[in-house]
Every structure is written in structure tokens, then in C-alpha cells.
PDB file of N, CA and C in Angstrom:
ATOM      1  N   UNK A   1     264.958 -19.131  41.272  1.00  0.00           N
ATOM      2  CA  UNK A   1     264.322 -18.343  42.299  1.00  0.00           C
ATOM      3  C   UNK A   1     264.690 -16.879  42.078  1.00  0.00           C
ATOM      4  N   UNK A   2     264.184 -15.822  41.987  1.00  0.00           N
ATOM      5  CA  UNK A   2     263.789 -14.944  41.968  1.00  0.00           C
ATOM      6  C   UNK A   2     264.391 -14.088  43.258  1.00  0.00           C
ATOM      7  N   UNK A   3     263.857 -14.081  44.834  1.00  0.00           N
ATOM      8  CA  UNK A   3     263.747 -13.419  45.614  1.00  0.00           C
ATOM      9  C   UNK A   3     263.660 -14.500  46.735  1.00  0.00           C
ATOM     10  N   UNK A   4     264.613 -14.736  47.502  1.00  0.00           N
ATOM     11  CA  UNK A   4     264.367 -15.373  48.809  1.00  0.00           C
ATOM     12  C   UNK A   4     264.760 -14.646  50.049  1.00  0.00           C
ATOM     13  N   UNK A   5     263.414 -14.882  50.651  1.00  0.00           N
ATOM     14  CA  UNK A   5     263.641 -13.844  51.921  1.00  0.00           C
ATOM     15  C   UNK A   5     263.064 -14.851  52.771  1.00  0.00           C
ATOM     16  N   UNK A   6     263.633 -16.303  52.744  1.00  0.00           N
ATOM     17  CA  UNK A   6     262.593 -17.369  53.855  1.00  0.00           C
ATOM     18  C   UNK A   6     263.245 -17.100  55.220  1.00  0.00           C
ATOM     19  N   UNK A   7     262.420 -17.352  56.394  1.00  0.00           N
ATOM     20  CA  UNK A   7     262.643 -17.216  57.891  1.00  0.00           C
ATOM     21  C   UNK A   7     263.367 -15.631  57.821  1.00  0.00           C
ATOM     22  N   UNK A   8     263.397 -14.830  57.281  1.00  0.00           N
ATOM     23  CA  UNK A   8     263.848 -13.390  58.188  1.00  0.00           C
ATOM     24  C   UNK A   8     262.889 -12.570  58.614  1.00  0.00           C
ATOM     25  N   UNK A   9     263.292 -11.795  59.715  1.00  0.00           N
ATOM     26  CA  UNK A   9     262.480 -11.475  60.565  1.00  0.00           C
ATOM     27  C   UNK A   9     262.477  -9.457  59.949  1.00  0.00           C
ATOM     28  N   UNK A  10     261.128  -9.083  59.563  1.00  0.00           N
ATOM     29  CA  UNK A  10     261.563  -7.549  59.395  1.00  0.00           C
ATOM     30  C   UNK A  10     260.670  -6.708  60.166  1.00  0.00           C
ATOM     31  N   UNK A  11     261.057  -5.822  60.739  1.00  0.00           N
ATOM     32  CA  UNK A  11     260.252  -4.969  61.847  1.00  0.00           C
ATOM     33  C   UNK A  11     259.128  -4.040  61.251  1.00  0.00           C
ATOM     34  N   UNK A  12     259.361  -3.813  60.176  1.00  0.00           N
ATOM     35  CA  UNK A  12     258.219  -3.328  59.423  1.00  0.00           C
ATOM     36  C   UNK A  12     257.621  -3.549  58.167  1.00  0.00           C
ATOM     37  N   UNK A  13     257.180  -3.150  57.046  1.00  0.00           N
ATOM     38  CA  UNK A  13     256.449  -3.987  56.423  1.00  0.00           C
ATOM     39  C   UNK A  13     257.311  -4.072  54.984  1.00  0.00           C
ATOM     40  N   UNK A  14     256.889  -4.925  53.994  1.00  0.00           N
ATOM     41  CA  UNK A  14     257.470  -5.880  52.602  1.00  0.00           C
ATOM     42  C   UNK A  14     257.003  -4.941  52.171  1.00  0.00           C
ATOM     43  N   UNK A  15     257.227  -4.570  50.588  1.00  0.00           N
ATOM     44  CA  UNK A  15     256.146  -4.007  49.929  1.00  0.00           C
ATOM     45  C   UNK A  15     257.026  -4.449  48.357  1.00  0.00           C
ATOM     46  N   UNK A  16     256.358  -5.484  47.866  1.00  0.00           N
ATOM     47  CA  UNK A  16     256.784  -5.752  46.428  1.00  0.00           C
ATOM     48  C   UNK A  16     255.518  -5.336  45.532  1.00  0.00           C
ATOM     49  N   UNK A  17     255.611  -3.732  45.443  1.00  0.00           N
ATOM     50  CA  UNK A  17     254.235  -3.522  44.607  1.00  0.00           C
ATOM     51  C   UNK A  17     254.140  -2.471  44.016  1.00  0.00           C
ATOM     52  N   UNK A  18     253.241  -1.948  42.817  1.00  0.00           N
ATOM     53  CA  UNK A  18     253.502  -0.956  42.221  1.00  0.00           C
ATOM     54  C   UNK A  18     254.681  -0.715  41.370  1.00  0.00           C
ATOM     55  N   UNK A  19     254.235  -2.218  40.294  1.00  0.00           N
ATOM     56  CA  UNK A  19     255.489  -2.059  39.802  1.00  0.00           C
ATOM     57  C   UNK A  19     256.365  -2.831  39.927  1.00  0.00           C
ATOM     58  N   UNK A  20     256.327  -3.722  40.917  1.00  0.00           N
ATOM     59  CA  UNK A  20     257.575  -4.923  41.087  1.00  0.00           C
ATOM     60  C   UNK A  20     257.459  -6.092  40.476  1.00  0.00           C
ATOM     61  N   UNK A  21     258.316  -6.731  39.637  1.00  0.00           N
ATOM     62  CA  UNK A  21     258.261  -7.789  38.926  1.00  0.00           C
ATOM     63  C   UNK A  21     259.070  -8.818  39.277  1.00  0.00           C
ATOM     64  N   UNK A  22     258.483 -10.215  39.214  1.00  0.00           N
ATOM     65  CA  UNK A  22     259.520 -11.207  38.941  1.00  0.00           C
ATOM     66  C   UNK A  22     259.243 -11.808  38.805  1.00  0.00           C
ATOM     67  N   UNK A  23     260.209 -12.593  37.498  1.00  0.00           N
ATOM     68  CA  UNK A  23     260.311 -13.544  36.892  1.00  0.00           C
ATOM     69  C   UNK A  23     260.898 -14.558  37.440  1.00  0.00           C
ATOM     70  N   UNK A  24     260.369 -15.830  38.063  1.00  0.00           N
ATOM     71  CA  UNK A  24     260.758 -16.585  39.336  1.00  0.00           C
ATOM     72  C   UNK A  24     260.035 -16.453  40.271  1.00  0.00           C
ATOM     73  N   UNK A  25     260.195 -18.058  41.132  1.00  0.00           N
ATOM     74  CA  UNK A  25     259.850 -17.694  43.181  1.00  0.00           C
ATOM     75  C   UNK A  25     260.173 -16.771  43.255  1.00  0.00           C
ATOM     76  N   UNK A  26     258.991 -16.399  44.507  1.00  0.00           N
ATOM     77  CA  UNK A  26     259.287 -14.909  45.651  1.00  0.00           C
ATOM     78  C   UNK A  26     259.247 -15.947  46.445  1.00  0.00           C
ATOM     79  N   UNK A  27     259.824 -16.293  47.535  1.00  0.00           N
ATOM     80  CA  UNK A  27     259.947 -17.097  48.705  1.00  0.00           C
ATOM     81  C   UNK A  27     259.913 -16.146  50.254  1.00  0.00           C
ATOM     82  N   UNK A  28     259.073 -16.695  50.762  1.00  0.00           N
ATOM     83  CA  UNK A  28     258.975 -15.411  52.294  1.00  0.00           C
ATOM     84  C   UNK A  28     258.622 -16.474  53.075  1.00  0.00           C
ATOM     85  N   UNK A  29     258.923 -17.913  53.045  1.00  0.00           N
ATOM     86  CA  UNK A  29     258.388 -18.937  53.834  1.00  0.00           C
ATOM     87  C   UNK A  29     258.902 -18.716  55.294  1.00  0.00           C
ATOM     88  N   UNK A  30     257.696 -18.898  56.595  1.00  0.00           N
ATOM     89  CA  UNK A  30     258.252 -18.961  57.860  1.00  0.00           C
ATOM     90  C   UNK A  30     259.069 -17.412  58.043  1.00  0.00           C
ATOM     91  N   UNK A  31     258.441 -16.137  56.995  1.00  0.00           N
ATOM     92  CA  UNK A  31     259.412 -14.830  57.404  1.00  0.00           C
ATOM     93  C   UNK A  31     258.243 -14.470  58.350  1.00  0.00           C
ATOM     94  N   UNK A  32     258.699 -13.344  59.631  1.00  0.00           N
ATOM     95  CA  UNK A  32     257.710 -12.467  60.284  1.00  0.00           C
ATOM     96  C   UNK A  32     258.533 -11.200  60.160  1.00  0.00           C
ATOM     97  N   UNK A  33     256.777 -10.606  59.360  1.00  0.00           N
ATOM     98  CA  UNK A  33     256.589  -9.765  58.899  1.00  0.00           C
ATOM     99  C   UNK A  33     255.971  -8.615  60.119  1.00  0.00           C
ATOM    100  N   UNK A  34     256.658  -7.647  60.976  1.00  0.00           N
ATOM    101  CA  UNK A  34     255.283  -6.614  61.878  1.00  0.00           C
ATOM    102  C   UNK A  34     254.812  -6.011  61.213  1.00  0.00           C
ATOM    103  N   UNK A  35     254.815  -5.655  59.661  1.00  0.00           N
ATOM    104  CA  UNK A  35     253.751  -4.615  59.023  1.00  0.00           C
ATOM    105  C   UNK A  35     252.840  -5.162  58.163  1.00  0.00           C
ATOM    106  N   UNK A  36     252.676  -4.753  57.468  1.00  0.00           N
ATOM    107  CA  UNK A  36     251.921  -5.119  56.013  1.00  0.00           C
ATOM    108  C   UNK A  36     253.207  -5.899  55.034  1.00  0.00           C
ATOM    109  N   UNK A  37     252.316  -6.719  54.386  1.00  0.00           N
ATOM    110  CA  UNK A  37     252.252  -7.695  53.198  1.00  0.00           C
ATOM    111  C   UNK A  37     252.313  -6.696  52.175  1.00  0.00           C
ATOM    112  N   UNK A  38     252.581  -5.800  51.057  1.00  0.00           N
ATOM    113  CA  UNK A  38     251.825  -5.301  50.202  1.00  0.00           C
ATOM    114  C   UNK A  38     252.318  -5.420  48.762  1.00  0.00           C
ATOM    115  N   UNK A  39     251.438  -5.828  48.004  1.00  0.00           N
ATOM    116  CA  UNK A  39     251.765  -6.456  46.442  1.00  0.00           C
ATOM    117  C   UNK A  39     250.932  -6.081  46.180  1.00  0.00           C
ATOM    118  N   UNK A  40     250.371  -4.808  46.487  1.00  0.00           N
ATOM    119  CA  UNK A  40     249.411  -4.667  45.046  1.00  0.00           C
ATOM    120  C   UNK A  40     250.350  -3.966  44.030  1.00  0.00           C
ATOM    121  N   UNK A  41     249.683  -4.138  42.491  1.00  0.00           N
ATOM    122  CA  UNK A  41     250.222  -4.136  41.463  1.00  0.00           C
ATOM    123  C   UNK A  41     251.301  -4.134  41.323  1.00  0.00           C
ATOM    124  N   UNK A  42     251.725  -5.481  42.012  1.00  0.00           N
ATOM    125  CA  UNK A  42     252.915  -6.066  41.923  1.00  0.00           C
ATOM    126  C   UNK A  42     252.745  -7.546  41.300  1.00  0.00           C
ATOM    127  N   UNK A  43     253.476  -7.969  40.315  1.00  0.00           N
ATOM    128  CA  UNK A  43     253.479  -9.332  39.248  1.00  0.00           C
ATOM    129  C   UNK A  43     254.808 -10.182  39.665  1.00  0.00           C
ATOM    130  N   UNK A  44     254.194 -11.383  39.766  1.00  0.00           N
ATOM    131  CA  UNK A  44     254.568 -12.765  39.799  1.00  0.00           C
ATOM    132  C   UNK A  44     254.597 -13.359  38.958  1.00  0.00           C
ATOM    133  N   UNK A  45     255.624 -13.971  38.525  1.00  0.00           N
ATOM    134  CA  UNK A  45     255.450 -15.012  37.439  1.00  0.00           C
ATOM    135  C   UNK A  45     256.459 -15.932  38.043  1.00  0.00           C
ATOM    136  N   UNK A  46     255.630 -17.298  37.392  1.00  0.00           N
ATOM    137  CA  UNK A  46     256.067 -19.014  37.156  1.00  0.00           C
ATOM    138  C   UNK A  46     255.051 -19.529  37.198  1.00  0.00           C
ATOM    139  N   UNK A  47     254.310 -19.513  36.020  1.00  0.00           N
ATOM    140  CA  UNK A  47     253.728 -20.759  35.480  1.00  0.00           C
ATOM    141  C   UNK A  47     253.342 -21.973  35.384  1.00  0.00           C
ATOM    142  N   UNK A  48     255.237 -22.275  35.783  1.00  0.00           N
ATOM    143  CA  UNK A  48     255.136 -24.154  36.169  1.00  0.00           C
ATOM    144  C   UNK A  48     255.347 -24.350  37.436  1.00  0.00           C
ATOM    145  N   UNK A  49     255.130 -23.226  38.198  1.00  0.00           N
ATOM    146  CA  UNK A  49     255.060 -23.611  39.618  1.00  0.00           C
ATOM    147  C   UNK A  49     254.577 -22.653  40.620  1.00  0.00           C
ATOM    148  N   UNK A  50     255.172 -22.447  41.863  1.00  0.00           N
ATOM    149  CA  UNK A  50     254.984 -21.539  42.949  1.00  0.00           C
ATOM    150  C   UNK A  50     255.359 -20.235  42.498  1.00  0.00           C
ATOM    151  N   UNK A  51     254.484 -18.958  42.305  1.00  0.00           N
ATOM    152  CA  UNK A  51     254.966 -18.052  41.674  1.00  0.00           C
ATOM    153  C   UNK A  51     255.394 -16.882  42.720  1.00  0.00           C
ATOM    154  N   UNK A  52     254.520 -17.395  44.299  1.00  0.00           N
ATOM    155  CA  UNK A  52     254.645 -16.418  45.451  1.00  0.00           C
ATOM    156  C   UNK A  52     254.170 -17.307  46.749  1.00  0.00           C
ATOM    157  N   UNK A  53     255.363 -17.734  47.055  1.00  0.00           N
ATOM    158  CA  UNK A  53     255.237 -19.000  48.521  1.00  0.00           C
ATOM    159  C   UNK A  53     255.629 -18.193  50.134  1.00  0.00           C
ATOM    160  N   UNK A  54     254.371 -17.498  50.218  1.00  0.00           N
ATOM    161  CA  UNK A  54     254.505 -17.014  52.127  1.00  0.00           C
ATOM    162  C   UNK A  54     254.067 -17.961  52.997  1.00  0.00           C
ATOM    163  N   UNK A  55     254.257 -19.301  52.979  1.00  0.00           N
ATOM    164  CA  UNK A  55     253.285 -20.539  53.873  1.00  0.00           C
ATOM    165  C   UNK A  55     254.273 -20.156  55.262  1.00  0.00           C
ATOM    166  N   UNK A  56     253.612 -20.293  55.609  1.00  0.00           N
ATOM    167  CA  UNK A  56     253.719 -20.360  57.160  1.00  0.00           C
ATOM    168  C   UNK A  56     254.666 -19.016  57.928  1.00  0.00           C
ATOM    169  N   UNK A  57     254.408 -17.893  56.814  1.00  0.00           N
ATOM    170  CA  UNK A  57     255.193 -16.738  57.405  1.00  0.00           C
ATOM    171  C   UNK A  57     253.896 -16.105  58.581  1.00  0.00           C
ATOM    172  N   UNK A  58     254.186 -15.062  59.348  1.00  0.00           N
ATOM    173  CA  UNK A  58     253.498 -14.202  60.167  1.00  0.00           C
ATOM    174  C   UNK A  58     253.761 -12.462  59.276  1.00  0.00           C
ATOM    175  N   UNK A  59     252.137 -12.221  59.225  1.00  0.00           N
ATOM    176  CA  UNK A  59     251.937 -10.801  58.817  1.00  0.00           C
ATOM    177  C   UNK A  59     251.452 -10.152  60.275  1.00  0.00           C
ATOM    178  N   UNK A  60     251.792  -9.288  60.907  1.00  0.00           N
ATOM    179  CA  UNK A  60     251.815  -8.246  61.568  1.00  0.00           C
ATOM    180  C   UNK A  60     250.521  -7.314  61.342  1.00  0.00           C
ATOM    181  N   UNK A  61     249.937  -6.705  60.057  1.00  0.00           N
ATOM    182  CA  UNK A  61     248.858  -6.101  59.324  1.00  0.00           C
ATOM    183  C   UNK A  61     248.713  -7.236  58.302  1.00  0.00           C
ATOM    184  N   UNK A  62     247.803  -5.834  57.225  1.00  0.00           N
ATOM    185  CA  UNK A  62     247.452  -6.488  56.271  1.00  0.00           C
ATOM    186  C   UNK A  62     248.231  -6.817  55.421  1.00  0.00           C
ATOM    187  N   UNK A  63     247.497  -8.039  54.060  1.00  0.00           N
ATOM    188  CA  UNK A  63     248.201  -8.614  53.001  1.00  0.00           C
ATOM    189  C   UNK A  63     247.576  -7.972  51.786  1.00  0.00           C
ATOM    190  N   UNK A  64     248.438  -7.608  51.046  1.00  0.00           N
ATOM    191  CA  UNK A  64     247.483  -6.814  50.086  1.00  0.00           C
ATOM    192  C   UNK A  64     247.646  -7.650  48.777  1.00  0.00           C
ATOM    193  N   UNK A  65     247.081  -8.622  47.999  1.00  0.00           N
ATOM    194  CA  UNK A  65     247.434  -9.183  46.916  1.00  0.00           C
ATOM    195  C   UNK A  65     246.321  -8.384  45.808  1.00  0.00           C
ATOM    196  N   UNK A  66     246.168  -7.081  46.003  1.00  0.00           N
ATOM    197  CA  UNK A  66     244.682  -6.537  45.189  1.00  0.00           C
ATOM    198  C   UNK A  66     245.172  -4.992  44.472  1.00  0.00           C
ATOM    199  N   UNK A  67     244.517  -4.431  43.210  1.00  0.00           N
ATOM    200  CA  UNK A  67     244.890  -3.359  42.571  1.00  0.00           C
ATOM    201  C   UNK A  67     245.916  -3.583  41.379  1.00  0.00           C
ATOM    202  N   UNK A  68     245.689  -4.454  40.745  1.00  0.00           N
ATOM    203  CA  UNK A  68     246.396  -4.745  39.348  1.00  0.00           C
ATOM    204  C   UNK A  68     247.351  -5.725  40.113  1.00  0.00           C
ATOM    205  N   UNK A  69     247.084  -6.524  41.265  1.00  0.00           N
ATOM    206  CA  UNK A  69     248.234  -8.054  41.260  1.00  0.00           C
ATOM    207  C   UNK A  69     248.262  -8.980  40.662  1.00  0.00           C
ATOM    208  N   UNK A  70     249.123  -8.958  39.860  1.00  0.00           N
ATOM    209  CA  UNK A  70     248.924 -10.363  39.246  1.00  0.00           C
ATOM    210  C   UNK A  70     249.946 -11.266  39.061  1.00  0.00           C
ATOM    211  N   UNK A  71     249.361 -13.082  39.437  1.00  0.00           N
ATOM    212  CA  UNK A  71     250.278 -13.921  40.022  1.00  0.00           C
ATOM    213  C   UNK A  71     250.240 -14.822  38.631  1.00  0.00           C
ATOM    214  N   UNK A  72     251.383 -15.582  37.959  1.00  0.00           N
ATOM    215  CA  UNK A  72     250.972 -16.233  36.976  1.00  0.00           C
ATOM    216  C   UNK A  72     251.443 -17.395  37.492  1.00  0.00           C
ATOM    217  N   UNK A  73     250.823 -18.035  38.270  1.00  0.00           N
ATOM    218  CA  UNK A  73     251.715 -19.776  38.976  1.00  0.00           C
ATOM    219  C   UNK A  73     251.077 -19.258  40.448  1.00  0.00           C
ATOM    220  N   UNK A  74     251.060 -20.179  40.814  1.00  0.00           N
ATOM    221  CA  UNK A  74     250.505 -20.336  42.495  1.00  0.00           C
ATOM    222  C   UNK A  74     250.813 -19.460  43.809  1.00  0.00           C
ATOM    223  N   UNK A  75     249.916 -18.997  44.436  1.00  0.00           N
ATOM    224  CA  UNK A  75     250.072 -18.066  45.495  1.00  0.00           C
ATOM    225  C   UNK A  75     250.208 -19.077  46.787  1.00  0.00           C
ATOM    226  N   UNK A  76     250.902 -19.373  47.679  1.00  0.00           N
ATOM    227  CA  UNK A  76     250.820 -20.107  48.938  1.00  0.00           C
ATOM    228  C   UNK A  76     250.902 -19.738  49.719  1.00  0.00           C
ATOM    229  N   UNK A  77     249.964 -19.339  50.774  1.00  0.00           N
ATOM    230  CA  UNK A  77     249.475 -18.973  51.941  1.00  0.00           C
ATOM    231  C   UNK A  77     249.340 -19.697  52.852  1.00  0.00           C
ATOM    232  N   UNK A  78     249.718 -21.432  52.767  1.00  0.00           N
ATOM    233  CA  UNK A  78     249.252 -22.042  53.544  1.00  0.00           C
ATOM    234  C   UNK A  78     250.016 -22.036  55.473  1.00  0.00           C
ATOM    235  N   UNK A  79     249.281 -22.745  56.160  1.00  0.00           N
ATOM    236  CA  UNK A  79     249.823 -21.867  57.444  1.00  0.00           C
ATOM    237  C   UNK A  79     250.269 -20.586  57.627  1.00  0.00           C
ATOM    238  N   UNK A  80     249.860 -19.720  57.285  1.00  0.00           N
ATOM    239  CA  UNK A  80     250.055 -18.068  57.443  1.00  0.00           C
ATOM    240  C   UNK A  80     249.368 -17.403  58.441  1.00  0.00           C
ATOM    241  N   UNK A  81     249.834 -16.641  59.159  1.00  0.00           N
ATOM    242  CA  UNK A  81     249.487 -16.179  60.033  1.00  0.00           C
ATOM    243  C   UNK A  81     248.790 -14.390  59.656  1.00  0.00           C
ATOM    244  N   UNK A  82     247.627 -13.914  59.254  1.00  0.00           N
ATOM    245  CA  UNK A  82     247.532 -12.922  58.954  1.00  0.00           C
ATOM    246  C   UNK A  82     246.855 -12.226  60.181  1.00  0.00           C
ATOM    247  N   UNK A  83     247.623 -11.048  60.973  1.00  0.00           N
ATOM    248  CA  UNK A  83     246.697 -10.257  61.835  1.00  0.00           C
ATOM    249  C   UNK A  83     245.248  -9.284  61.320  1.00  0.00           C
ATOM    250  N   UNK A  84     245.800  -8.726  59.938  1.00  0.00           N
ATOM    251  CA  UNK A  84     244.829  -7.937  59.341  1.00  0.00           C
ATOM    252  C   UNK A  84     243.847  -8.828  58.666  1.00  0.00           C
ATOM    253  N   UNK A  85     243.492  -8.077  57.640  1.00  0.00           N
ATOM    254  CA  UNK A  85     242.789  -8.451  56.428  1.00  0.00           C
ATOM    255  C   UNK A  85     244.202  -9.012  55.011  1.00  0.00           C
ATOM    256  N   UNK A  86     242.676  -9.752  54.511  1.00  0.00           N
ATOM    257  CA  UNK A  86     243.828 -10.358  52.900  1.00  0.00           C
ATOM    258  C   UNK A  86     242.868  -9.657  52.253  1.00  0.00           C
ATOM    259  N   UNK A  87     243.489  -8.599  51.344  1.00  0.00           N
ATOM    260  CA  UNK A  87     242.703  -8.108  50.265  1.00  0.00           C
ATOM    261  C   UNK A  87     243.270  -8.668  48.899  1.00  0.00           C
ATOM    262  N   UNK A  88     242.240  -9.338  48.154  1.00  0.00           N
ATOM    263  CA  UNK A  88     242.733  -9.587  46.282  1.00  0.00           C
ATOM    264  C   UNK A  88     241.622  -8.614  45.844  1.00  0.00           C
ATOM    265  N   UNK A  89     240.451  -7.787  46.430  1.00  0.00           N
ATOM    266  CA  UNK A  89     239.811  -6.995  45.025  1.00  0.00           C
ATOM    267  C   UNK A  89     241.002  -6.762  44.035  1.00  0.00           C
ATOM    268  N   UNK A  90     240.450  -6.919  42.681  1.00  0.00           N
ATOM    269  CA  UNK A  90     241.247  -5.915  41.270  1.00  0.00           C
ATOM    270  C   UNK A  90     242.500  -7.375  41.520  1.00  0.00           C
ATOM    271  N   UNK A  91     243.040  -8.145  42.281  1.00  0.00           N
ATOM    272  CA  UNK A  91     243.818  -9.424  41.865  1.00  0.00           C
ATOM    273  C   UNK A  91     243.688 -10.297  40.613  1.00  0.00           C
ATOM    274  N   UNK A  92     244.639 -10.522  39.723  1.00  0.00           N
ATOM    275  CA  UNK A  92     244.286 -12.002  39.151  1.00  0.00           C
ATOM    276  C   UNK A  92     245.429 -12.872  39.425  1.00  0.00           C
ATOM    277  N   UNK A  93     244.729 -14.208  39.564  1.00  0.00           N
ATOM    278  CA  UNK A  93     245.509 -15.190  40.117  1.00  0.00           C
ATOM    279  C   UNK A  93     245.376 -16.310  38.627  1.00  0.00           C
ATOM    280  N   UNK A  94     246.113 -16.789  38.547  1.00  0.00           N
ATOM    281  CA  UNK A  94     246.011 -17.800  37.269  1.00  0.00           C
ATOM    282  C   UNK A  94     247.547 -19.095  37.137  1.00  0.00           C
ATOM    283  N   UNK A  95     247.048 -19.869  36.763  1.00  0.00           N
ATOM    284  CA  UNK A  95     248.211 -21.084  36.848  1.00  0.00           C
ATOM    285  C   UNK A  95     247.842 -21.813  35.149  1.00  0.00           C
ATOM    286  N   UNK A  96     248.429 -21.319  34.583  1.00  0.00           N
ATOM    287  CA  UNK A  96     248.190 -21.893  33.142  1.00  0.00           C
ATOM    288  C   UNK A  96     248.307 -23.364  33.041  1.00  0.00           C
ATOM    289  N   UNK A  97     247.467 -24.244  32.382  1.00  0.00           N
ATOM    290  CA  UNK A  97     248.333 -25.549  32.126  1.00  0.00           C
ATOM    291  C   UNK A  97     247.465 -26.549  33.594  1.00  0.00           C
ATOM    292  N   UNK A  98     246.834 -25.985  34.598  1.00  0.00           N
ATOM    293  CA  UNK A  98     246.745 -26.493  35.667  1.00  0.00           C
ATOM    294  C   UNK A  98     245.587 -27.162  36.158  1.00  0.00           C
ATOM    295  N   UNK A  99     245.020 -28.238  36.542  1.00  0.00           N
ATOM    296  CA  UNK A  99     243.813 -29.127  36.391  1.00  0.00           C
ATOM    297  C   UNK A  99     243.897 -29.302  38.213  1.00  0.00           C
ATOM    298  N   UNK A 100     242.873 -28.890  39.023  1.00  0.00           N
ATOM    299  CA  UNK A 100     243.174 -29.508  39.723  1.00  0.00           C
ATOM    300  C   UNK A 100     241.462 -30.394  40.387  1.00  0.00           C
TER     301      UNK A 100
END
């Protein structure tokens, strides 16, 4: 794992972007977020798995996964709470190896 920030609570917004890398989970499961989400041109990698798992966190604003993001292994959003918009324009999302 990479980055675990599951269940914490931050009063204003994430910003793994422009530039932020990792090699490994980003984990933000069940975090509330009051600002913005923002990853644009920010890179994810894992391949053989979850490369960026926010399921069931709360965004406050927007999520920005767009502007050179790119995820190499699975984005999870599931149960997420987004107040804003989810932007991926200019995103690539990709899971090598993966049939589903």
C-alpha cells in the first residue's frame, strides 16, 4: 500500500495531483472529505489490483480524476458520496491483464 488515509475525516480538500505518483493502493475508504477530490494529473499504479479505492468515502465538492490522470489498476468509487461533479475529461483508466 502506497497511501492510507481510510476513515479520516479532513476539513478541506485532498489533492494528489499534478504530479503525484504512486506506486501502490491509495486507500481513502469511508474518508470525509469537505472539499474537493483532486487528481488530476495525478498517476496511480497497480495493475494487479485496486490502484485508487475511495468506496464509500464522502466528497464535500468535486472529484477531479481528469487532465493527464492516469490510473493503471482499478478506480473504486463504489458507495461514494459525491456533492459536486466527477470529472475524467483528458483521464485514462486501464487495468492490464483484465477480462471482465
Amino acid at each position: 500500500m502506497a497511501l492510507n488515509v481510510n476513515a479520516a475525516t479532513v476539513g478541506a480538500g485532498v489533492f494528489l495531483s499534478d504530479g503525484f505518483h504512486a506506486t501502490g493502493e491509495v486507500k481513502l475508504v469511508s474518508a470525509a472529505i469537505t472539499g474537493q477530490l483532486a487528481c488530476a494529473g495525478g498517476r496511480f499504479e497497480r495493475p494487479d489490483g485496486v490502484a485508487l479505492d475511495a468506496s464509500a468515502a464522502t466528497v464535500g465538492a468535486d472529484v477531479f480524476l481528469c487532465d493527464g490522470f492516469h490510473a493503471a489498476g482499478t478506480v473504486d468509487l463504489a458507495g461514494a458520496t459525491i456533492a459536486g461533479q466527477l470529472a475524467c475529461s483528458g483521464g485514462r483508466f486501464e487495468r492490464p491483464g483484465a477480462w471482465r
